[in-house]
C-alpha atoms as a PDB file:
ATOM      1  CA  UNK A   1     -32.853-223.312 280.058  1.00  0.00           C
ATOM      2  CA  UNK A   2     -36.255-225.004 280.431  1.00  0.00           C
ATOM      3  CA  UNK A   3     -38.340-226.352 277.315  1.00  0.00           C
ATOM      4  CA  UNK A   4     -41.245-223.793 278.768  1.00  0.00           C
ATOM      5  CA  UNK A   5     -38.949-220.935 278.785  1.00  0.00           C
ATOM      6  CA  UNK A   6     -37.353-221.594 275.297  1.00  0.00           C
ATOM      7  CA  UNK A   7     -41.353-222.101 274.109  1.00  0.00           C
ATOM      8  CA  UNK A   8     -41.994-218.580 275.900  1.00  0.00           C
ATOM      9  CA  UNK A   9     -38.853-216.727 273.853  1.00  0.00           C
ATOM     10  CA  UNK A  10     -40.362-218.711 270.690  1.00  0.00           C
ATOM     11  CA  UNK A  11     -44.044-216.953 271.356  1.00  0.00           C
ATOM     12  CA  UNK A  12     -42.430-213.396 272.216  1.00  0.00           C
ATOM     13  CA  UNK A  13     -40.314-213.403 268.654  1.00  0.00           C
ATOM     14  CA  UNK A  14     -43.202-214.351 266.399  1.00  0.00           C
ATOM     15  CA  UNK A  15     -45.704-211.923 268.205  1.00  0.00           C
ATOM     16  CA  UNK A  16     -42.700-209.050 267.409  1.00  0.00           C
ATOM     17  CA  UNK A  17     -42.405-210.611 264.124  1.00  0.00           C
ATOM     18  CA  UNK A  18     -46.530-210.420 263.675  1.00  0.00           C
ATOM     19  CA  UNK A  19     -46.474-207.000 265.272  1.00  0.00           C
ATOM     20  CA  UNK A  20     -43.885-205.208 262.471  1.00  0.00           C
ATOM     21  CA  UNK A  21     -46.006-203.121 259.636  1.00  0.00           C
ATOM     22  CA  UNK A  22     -46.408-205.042 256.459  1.00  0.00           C
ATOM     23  CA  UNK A  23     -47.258-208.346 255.187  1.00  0.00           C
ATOM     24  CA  UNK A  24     -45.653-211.575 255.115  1.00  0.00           C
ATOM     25  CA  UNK A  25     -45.076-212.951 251.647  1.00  0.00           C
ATOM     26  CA  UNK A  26     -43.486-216.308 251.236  1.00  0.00           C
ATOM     27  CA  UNK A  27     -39.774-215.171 253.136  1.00  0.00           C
ATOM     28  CA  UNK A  28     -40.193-211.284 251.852  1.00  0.00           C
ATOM     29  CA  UNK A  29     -42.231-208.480 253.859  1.00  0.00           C
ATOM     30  CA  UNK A  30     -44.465-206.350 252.047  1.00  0.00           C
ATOM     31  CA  UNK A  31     -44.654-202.660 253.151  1.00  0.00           C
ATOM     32  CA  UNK A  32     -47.651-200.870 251.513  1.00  0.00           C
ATOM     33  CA  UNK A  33     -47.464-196.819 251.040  1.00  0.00           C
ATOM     34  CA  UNK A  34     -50.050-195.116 252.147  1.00  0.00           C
ATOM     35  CA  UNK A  35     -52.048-197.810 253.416  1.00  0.00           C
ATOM     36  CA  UNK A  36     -49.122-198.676 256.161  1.00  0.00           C
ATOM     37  CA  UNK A  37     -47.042-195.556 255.624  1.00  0.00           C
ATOM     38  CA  UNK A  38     -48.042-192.129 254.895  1.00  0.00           C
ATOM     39  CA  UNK A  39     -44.221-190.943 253.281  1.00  0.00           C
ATOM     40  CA  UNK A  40     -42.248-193.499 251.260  1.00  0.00           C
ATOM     41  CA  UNK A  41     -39.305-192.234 253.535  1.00  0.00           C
ATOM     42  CA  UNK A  42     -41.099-193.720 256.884  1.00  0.00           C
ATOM     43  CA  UNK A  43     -41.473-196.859 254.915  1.00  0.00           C
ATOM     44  CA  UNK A  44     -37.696-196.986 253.563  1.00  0.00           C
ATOM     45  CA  UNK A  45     -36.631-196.184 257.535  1.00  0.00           C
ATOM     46  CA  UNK A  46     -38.858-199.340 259.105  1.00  0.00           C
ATOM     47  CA  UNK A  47     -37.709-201.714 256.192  1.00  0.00           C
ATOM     48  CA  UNK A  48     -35.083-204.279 256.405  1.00  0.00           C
ATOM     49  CA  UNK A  49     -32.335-205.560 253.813  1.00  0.00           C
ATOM     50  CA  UNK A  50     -35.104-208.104 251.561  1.00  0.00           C
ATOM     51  CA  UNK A  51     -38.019-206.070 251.801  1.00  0.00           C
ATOM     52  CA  UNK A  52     -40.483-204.887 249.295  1.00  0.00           C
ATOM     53  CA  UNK A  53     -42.218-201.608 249.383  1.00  0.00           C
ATOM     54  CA  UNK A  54     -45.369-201.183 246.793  1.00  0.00           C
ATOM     55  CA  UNK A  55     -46.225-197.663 246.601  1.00  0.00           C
ATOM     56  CA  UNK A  56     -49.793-196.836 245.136  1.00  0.00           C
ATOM     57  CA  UNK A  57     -50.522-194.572 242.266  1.00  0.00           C
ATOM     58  CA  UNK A  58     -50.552-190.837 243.390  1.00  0.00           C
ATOM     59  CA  UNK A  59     -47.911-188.313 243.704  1.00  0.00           C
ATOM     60  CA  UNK A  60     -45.300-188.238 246.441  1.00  0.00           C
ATOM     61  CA  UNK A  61     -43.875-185.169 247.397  1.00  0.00           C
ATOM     62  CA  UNK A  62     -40.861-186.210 248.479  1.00  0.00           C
ATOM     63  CA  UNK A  63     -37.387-186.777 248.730  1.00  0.00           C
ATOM     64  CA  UNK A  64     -35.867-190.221 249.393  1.00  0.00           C
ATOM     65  CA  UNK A  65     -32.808-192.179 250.115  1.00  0.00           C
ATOM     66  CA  UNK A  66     -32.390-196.158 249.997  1.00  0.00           C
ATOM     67  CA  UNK A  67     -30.330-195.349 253.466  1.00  0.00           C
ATOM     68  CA  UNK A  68     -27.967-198.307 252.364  1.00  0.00           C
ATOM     69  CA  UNK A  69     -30.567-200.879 252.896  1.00  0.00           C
ATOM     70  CA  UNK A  70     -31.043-203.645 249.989  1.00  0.00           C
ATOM     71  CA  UNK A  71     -35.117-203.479 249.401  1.00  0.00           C
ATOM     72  CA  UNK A  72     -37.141-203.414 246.434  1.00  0.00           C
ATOM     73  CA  UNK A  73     -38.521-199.936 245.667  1.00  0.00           C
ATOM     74  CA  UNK A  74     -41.868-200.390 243.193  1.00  0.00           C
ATOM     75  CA  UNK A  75     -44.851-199.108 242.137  1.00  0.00           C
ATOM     76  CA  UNK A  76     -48.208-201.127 241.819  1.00  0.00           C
ATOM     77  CA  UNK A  77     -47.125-202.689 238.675  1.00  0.00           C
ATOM     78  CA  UNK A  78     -44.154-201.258 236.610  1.00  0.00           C
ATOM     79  CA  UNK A  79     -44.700-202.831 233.857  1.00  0.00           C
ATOM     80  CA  UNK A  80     -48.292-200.737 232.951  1.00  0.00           C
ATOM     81  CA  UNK A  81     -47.101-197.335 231.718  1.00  0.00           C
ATOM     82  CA  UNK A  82     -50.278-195.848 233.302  1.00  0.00           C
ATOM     83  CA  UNK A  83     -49.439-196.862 236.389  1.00  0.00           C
ATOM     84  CA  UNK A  84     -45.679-195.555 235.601  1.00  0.00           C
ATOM     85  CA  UNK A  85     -47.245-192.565 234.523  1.00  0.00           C
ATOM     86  CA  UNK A  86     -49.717-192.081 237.712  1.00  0.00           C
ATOM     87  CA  UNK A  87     -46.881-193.118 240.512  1.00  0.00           C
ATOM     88  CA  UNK A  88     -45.225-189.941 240.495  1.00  0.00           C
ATOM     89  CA  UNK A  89     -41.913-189.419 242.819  1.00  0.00           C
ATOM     90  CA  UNK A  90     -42.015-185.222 242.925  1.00  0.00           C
ATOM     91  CA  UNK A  91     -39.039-183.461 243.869  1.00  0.00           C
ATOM     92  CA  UNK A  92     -40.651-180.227 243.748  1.00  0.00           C
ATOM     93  CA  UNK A  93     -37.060-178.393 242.271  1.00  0.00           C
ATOM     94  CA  UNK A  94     -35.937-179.192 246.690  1.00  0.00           C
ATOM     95  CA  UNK A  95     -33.212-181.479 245.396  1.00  0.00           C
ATOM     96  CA  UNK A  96     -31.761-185.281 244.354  1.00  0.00           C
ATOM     97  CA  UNK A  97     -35.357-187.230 243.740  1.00  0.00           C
ATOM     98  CA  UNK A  98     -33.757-190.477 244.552  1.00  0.00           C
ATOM     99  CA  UNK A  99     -30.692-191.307 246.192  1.00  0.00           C
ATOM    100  CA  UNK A 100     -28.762-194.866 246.136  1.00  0.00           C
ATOM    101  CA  UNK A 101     -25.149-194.192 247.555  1.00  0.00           C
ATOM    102  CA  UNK A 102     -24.229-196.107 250.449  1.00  0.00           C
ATOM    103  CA  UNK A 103     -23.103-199.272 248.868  1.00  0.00           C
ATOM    104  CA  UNK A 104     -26.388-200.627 247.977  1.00  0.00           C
ATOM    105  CA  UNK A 105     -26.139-204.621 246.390  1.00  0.00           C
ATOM    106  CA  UNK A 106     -28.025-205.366 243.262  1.00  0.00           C
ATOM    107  CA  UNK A 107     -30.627-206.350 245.913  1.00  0.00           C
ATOM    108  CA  UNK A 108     -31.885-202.935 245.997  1.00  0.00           C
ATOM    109  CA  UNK A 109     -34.597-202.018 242.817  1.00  0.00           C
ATOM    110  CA  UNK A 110     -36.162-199.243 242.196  1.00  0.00           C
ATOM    111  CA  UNK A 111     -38.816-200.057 239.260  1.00  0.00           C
ATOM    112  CA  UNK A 112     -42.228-198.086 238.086  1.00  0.00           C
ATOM    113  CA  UNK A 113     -42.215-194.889 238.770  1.00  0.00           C
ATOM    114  CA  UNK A 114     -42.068-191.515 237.098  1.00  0.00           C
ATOM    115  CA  UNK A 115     -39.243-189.227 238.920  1.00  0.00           C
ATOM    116  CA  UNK A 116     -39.470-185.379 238.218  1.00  0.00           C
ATOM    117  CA  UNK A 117     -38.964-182.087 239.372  1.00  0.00           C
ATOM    118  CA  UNK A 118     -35.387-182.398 240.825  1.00  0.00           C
ATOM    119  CA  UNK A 119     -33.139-179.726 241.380  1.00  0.00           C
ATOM    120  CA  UNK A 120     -29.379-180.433 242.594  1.00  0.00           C
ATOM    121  CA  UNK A 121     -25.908-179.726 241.960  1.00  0.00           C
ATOM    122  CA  UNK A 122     -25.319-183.205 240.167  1.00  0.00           C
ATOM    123  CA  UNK A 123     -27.743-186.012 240.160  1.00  0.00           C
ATOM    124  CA  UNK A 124     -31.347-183.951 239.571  1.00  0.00           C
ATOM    125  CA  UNK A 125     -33.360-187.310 239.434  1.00  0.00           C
ATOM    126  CA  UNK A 126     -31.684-190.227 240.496  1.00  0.00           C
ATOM    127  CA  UNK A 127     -28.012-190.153 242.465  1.00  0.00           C
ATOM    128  CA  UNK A 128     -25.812-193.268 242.381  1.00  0.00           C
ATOM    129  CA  UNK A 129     -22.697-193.559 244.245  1.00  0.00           C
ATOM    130  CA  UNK A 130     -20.965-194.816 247.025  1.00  0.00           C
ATOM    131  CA  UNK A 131     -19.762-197.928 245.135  1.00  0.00           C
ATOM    132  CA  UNK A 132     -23.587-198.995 244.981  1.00  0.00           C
ATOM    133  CA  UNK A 133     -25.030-201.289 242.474  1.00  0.00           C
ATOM    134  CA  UNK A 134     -28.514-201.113 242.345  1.00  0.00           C
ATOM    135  CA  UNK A 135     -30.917-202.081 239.565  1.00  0.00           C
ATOM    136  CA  UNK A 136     -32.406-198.918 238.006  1.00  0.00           C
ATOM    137  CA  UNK A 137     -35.636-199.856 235.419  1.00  0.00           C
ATOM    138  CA  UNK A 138     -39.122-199.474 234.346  1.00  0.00           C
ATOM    139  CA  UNK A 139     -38.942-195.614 235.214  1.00  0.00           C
ATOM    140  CA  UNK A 140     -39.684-192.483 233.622  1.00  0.00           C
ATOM    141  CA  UNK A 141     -37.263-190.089 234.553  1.00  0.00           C
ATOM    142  CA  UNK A 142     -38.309-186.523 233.553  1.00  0.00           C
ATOM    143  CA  UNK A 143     -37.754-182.819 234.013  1.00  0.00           C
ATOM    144  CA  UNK A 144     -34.813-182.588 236.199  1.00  0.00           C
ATOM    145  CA  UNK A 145     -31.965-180.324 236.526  1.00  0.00           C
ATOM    146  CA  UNK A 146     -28.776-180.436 237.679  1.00  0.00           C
ATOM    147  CA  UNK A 147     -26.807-177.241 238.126  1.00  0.00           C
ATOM    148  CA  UNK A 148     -23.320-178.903 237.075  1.00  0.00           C
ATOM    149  CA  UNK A 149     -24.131-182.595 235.935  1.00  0.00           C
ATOM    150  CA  UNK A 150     -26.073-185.580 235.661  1.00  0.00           C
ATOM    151  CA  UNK A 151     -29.875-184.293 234.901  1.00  0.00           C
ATOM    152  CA  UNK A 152     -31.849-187.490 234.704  1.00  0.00           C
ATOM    153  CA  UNK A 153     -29.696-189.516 236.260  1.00  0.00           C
ATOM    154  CA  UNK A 154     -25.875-188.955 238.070  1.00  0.00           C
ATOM    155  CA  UNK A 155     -23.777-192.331 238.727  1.00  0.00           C
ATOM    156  CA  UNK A 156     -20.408-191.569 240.550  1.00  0.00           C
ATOM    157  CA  UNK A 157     -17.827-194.722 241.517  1.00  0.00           C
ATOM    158  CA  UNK A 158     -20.655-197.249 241.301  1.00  0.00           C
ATOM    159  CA  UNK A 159     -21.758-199.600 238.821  1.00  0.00           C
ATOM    160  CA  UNK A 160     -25.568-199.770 238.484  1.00  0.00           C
ATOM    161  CA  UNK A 161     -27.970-201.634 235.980  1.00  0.00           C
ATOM    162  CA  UNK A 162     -29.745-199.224 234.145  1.00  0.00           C
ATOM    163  CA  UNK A 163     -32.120-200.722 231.792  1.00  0.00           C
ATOM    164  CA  UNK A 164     -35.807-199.566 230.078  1.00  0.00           C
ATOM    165  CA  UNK A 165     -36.422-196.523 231.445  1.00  0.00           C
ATOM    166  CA  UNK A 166     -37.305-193.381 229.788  1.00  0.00           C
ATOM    167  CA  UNK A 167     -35.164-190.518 230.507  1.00  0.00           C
ATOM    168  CA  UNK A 168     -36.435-187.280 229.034  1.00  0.00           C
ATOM    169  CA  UNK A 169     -36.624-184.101 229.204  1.00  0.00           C
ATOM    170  CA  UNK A 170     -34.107-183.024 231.825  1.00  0.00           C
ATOM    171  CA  UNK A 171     -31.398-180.595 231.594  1.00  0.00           C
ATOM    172  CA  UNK A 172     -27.655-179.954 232.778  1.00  0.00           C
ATOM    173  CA  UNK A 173     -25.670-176.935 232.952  1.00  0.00           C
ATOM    174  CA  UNK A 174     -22.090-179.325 232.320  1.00  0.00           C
ATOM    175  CA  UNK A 175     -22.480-182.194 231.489  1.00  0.00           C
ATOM    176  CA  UNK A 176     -24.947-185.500 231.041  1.00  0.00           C
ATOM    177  CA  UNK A 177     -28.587-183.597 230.147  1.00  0.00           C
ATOM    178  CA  UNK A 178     -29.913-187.528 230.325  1.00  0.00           C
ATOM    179  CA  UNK A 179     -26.693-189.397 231.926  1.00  0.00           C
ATOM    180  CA  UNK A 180     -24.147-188.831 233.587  1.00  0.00           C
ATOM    181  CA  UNK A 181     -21.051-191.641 234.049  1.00  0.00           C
ATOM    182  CA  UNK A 182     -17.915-190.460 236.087  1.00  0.00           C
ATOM    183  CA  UNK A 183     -15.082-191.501 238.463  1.00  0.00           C
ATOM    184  CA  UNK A 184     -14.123-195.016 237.967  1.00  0.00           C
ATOM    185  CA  UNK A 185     -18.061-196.248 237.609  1.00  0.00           C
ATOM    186  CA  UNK A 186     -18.667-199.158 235.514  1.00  0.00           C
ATOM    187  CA  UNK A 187     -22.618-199.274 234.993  1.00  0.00           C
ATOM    188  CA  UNK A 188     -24.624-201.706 232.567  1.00  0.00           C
ATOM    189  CA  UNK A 189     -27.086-199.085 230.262  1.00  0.00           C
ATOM    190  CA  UNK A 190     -29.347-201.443 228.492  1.00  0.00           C
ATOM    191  CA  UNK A 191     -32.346-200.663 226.401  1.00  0.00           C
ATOM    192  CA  UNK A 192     -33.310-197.180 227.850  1.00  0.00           C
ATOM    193  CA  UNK A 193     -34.968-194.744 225.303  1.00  0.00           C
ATOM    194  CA  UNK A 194     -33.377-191.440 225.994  1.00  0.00           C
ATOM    195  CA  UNK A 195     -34.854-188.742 224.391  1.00  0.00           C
ATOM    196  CA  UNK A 196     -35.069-184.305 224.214  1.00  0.00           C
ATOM    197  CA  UNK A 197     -32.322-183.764 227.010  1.00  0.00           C
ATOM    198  CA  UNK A 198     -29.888-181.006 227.129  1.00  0.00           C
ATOM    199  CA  UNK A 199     -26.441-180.464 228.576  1.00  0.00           C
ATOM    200  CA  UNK A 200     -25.151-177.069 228.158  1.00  0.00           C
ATOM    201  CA  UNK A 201     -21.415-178.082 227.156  1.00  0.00           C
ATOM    202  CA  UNK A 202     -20.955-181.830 226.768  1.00  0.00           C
ATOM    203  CA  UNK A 203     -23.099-184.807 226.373  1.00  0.00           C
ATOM    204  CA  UNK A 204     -26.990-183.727 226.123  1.00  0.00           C
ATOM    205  CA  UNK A 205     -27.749-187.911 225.884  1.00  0.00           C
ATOM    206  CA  UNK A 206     -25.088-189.368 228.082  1.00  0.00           C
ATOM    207  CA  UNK A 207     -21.877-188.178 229.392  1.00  0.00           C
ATOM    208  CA  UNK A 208     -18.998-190.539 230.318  1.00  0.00           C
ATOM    209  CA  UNK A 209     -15.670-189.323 232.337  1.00  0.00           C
ATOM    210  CA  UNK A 210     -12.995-191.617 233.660  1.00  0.00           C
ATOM    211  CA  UNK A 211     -15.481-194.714 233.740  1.00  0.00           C
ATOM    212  CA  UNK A 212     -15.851-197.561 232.042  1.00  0.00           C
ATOM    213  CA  UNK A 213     -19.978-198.650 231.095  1.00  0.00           C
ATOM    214  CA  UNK A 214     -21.531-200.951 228.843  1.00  0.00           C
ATOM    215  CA  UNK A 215     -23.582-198.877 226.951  1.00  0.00           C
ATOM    216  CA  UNK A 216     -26.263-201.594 224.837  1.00  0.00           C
ATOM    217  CA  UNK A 217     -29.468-201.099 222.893  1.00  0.00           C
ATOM    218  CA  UNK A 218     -30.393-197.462 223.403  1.00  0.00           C
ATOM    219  CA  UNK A 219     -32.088-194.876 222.049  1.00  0.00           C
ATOM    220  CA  UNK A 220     -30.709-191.532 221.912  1.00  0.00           C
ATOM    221  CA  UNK A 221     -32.964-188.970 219.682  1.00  0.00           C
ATOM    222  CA  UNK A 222     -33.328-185.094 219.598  1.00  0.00           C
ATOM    223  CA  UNK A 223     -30.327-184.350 222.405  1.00  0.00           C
ATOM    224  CA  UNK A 224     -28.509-181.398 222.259  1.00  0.00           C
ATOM    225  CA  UNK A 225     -24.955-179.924 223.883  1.00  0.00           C
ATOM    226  CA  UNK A 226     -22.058-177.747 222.646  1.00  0.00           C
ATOM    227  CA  UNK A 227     -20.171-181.006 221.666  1.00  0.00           C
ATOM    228  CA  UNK A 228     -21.778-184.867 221.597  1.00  0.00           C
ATOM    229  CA  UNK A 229     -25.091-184.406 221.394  1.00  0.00           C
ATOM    230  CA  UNK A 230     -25.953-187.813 221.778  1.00  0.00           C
ATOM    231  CA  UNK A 231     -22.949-189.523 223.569  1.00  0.00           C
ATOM    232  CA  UNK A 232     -19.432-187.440 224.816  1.00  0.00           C
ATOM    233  CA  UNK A 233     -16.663-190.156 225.873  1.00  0.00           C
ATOM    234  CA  UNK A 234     -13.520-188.120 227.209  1.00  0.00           C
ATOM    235  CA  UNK A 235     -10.422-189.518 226.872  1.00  0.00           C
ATOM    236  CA  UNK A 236     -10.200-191.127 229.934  1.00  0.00           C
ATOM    237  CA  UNK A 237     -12.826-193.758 229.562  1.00  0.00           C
ATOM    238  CA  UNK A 238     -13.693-197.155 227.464  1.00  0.00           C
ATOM    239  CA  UNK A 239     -17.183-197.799 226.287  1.00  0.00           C
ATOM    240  CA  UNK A 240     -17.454-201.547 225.836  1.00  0.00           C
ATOM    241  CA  UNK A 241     -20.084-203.320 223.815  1.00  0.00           C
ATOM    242  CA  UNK A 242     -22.030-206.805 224.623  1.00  0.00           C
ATOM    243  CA  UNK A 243     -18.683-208.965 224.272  1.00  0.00           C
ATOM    244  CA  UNK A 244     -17.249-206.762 226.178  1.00  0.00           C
ATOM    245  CA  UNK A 245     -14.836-205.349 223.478  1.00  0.00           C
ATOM    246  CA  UNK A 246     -13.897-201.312 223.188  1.00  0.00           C
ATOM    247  CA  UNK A 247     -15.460-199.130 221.057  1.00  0.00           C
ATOM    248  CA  UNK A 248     -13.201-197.662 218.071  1.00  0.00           C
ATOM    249  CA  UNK A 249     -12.668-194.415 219.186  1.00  0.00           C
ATOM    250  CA  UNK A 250     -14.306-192.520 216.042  1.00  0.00           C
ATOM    251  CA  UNK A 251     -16.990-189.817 216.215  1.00  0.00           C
ATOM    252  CA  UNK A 252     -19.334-192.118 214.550  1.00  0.00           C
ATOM    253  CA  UNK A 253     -22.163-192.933 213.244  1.00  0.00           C
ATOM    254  CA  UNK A 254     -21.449-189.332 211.874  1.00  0.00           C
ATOM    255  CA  UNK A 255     -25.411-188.560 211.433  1.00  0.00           C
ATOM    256  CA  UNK A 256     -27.720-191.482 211.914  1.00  0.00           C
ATOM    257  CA  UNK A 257     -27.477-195.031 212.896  1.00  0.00           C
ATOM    258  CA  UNK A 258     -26.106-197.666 215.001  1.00  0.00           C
ATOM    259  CA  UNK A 259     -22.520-197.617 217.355  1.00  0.00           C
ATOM    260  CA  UNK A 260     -21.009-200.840 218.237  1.00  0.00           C
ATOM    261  CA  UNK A 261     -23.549-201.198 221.220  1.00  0.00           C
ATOM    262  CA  UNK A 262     -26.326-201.372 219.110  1.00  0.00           C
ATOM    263  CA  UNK A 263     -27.592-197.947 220.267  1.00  0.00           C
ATOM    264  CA  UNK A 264     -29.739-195.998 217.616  1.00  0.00           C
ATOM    265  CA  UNK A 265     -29.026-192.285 217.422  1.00  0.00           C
ATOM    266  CA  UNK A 266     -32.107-189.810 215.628  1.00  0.00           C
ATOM    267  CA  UNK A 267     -31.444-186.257 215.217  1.00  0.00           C
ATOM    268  CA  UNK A 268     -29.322-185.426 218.136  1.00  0.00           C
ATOM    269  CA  UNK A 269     -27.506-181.864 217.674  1.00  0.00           C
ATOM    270  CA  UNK A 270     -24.772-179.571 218.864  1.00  0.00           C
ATOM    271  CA  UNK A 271     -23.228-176.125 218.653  1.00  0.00           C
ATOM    272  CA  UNK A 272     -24.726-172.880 218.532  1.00  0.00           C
ATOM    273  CA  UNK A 273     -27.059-172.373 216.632  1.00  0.00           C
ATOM    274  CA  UNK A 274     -28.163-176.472 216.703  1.00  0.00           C
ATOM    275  CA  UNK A 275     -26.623-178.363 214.107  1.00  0.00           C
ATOM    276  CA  UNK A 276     -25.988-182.062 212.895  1.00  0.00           C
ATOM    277  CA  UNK A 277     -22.855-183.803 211.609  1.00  0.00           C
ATOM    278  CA  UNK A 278     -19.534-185.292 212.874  1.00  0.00           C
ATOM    279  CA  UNK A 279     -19.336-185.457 216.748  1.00  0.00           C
ATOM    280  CA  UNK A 280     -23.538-184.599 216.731  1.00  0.00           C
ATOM    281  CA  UNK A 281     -24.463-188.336 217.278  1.00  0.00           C
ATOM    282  CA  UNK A 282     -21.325-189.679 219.103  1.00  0.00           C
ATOM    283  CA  UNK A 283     -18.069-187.251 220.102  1.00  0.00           C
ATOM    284  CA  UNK A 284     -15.142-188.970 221.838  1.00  0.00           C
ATOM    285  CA  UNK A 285     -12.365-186.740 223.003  1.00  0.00           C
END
C-alpha cells in the first residue's frame, strides 16, 4: 500500500474520530448530558470503556445501566453538595435506579448524584453484581425500596468501593434498609454516613450474608429492624477491619460507640415496639 493511500485511511479515522459526540480531553472523551444527549442512557450506549459522562444539574427521569462498559458516571462537580443535591437520578418507584452488574472494573465511577425513588425486588437504588467492582461515592442515596432486600443499595457476588455517600432514608421489606452484602461479595464500605433506614426483619443499616466486606469509618444512626438495627452479620460471613483482621463475633458496642472498623453507631433500634440494647447497634448471628 501506497504512502497516499495510508495518508487517506489516516484522514478518514481522525474525521470519524472528530465526528463522535463529545469532547476530547487529554486521552479521555467527554460526553455532556443534555447538551450532547438528551437521556443519560443514550449517552451510556454511545460511550466507550475510558469515557467520562458529566451530567448537569436537573432531574433525570430515568433508569440506567453501566451496560458493562468501564466509564466515569458524574455530576458537574461531586464534591459541592448542592450540586449533589440538584443532580437528581429519579426512579420514579419503575425500578433499580442504577445498575452495575456485568463485570464492570474499578474503571467504572459513579460519583455526585442524588439517587431516589426506586422500587425493585432487591437493589431499590443502586444494583451491584455480576462480579463487578465499581467505585460507588459522593452520592446521596435516598428513598428507595426494595420489596425483599437491599433498599439503598444491593451488592450481590461483587466487590465494590463504597465510600462517602449518604444513604438515607430507604426501606426494605427483608433485609439491608441502607445495605445490603450477600453471596460471596467482598466490598470495601468506607466513610459513608448511613442514617434513618429501615429493614423490616434484619439489618435496617447494613445487612451482610455469606460475604466477606471491609466495613471502615461509618456512620450508622437512627436504623431500625426486628434484629440489628445498625449492622446484622449472619453466620456465614467475616467482617474484617483496616488490617484486615475479623471482627470478634459479639453483639457489640451493646448501645453506643465504636466496632473494630471504627464505625460509630447513634441510636439505632429494634423489635417491636423500637427499642435499644444488646444486638440494637451490632447483631451477629
Amino acid at each position: 500500500m501506497g504512502k497516499r493511500a495510508w495518508m487517506i485511511i489516516l484522514l478518514c479515522l481522525g474525521f470519524m474520530l472528530y465526528a463522535l459526540p463529545g469532547r476530547i480531553q487529554g486521552e479521555e472523551r467527554i460526553l455532556l448530558v443534555p447538551e450532547d444527549f438528551s437521556t443519560i442512557q443514550e449517552a451510556i450506549d454511545t460511550a466507550q470503556d475510558g469515557d467520562r459522562i458529566v451530567v448537569a444539574q436537573g432531574i433525570y427521569r430515568e433508569q440506567i445501566s453501566f451496560s458493562g462498559k468501564n466509564i466515569v458516571l458524574t455530576s458537574t462537580e461531586p464534591s459541592d453538595p448542592e450540586v449533589v443535591a440538584n443532580t437528581v437520578l429519579e426512579g420514579e418507584g419503575n425500578g433499580t435506579v442504577v445498575r452495575i452488574e456485568r463485570g464492570e472494573s474499578s474503571k467504572a465511577v459513579l460519583t455526585g448524584f442524588t439517587i431516589q425513588g426506586g422500587r425493585s425486588r432487591r437493589g431499590g437504588g443502586v444494583l451491584v453484581a455480576g462480579y463487578a467492582r465499581p467505585v460507588i461515592e459522593n452520592n446521596v442515596i435516598s428513598g428507595n425500596l426494595a420489596q425483599e432486600r437491599g433498599g439503598g443499595i444491593f451488592i450481590h457476588r461483587s466487590s465494590p468501593v463504597v465510600r462517602h455517600n449518604l444513604v438515607i432514608e430507604n426501606t426494605s421489606e427483608l433485609g439491608g434498609g441502607g445495605i445490603d452484602v450477600c453471596s460471596g461479595s467482598s466490598p470495601l464500605i468506607e466513610e459513608n454516613t448511613v442514617i434513618r433506614n429501615r429493614a423490616n426483619l434484619w439489618g435496617g443499616g447494613m445487612y451482610v450474608v455469606n460475604s466477606q466486606p471491609m466495613i471502615l469509618n461509618n456512620s450508622l444512626e437512627e436504623n431500625h429492624a426486628g434484629e440489628g438495627g445498625g449492622l446484622f452479620v449472619n453466620s456465614m460471613s467475616i467482617v474484617f477491619d483496616e488490617e484486615k483482621q475479623e471482627w470478634p463475633r459479639q453483639n457489640r458496642p451493646p448501645l453506643e460507640g465504636r466496632d473494630p472498623g471504627g464505625n460509630i453507631y447513634r441510636e439505632n433500634t429494634q423489635g417491636d415496639p423500637p427499642a435499644k440494647g444488646e444486638g440494637s447497634q451490632v447483631w451477629f448471628d
